[in-house]
C-alpha atoms as a PDB file:
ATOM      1  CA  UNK A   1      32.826 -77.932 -92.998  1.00  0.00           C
ATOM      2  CA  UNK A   2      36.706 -78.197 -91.842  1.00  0.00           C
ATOM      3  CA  UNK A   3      36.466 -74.905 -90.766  1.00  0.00           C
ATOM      4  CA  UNK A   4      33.265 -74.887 -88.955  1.00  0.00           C
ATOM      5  CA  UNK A   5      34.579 -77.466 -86.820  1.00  0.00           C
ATOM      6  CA  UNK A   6      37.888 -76.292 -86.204  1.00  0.00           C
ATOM      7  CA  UNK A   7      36.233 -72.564 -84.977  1.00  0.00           C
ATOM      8  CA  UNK A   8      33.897 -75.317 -82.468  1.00  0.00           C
ATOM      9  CA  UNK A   9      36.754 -76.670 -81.323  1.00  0.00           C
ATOM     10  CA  UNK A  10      38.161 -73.337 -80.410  1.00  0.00           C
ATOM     11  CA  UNK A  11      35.116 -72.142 -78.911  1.00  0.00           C
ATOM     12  CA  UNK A  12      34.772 -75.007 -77.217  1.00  0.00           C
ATOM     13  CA  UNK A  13      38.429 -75.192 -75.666  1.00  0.00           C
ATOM     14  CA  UNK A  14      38.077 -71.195 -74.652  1.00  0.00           C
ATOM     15  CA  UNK A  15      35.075 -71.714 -72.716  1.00  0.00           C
ATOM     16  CA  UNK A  16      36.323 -74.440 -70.477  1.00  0.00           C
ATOM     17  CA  UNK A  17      39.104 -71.933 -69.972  1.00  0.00           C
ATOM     18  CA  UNK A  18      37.148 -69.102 -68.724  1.00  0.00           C
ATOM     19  CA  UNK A  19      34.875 -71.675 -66.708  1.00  0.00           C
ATOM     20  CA  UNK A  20      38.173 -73.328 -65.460  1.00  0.00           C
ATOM     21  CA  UNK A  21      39.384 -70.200 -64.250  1.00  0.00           C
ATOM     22  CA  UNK A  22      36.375 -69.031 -62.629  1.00  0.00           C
ATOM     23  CA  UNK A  23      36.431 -72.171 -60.683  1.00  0.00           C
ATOM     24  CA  UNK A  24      39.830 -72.255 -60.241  1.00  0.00           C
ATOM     25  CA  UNK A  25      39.378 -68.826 -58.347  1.00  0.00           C
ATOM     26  CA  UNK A  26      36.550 -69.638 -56.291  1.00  0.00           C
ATOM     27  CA  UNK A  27      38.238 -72.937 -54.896  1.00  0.00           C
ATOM     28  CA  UNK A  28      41.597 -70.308 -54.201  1.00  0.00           C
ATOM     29  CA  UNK A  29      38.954 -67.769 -51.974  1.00  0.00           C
ATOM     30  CA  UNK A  30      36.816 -70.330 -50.473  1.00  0.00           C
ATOM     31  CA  UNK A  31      40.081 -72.591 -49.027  1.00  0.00           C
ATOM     32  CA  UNK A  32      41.295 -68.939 -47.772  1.00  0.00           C
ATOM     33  CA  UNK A  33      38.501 -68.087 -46.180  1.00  0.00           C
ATOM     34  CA  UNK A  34      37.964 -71.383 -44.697  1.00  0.00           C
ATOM     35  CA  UNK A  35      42.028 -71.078 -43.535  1.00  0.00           C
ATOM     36  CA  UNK A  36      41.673 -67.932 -41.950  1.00  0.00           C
ATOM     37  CA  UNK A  37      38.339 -69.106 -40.191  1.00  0.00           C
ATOM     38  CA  UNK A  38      39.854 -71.854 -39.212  1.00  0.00           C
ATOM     39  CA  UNK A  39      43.179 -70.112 -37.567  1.00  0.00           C
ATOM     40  CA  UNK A  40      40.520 -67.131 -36.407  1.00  0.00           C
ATOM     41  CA  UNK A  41      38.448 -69.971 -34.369  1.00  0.00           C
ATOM     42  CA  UNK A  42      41.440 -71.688 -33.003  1.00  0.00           C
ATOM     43  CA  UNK A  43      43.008 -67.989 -31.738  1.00  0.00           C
ATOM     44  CA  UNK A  44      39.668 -67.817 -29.878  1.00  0.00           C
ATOM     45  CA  UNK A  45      39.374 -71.339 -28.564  1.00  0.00           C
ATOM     46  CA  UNK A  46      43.172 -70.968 -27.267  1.00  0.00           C
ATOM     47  CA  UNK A  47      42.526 -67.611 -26.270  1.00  0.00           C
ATOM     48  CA  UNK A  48      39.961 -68.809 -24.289  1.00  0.00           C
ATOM     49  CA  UNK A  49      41.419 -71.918 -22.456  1.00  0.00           C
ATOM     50  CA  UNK A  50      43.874 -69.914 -21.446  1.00  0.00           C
ATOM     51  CA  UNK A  51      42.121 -67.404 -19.064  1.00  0.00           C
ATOM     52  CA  UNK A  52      39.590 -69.463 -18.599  1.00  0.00           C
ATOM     53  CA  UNK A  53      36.732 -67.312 -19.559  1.00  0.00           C
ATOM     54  CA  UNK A  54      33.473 -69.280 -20.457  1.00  0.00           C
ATOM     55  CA  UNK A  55      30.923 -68.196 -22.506  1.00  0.00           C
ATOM     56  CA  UNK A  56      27.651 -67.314 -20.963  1.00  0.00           C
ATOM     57  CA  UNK A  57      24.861 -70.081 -21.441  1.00  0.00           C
ATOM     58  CA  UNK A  58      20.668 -68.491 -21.702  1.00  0.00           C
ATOM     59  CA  UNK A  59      19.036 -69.922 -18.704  1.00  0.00           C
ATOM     60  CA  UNK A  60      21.980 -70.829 -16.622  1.00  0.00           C
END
């Protein structure tokens, strides 16, 4: 019985490891991508405040 719920226990504490990781990764990629869309949008919003293109509106 000791045994049984010491190899749970294990089981148990390795799967929130993989799953910690996992998530651990995907927070790591989504806050990059969301840095380098955010840097990527400002570029182009300075970019274009500076020559002072606008963008073309539909019906205007």
């Amino acid at each position: 019985m000791f045994w049984k719920i010491v190899g749970a226990l294990i089981v148990a504490w390795i799967a929130f490891m993989v799953i910690g990781s996992v998530i651990g990764f995907v927070f790591k990629a989504v806050l990059w991508i969301g840095i380098i869309g955010g840097v990527a949008f400002l570029g182009t919003a300075g970019y274009r405040a500076i020559t002072g293109k606008k963008s073309k509106q539909i019906g205007h």
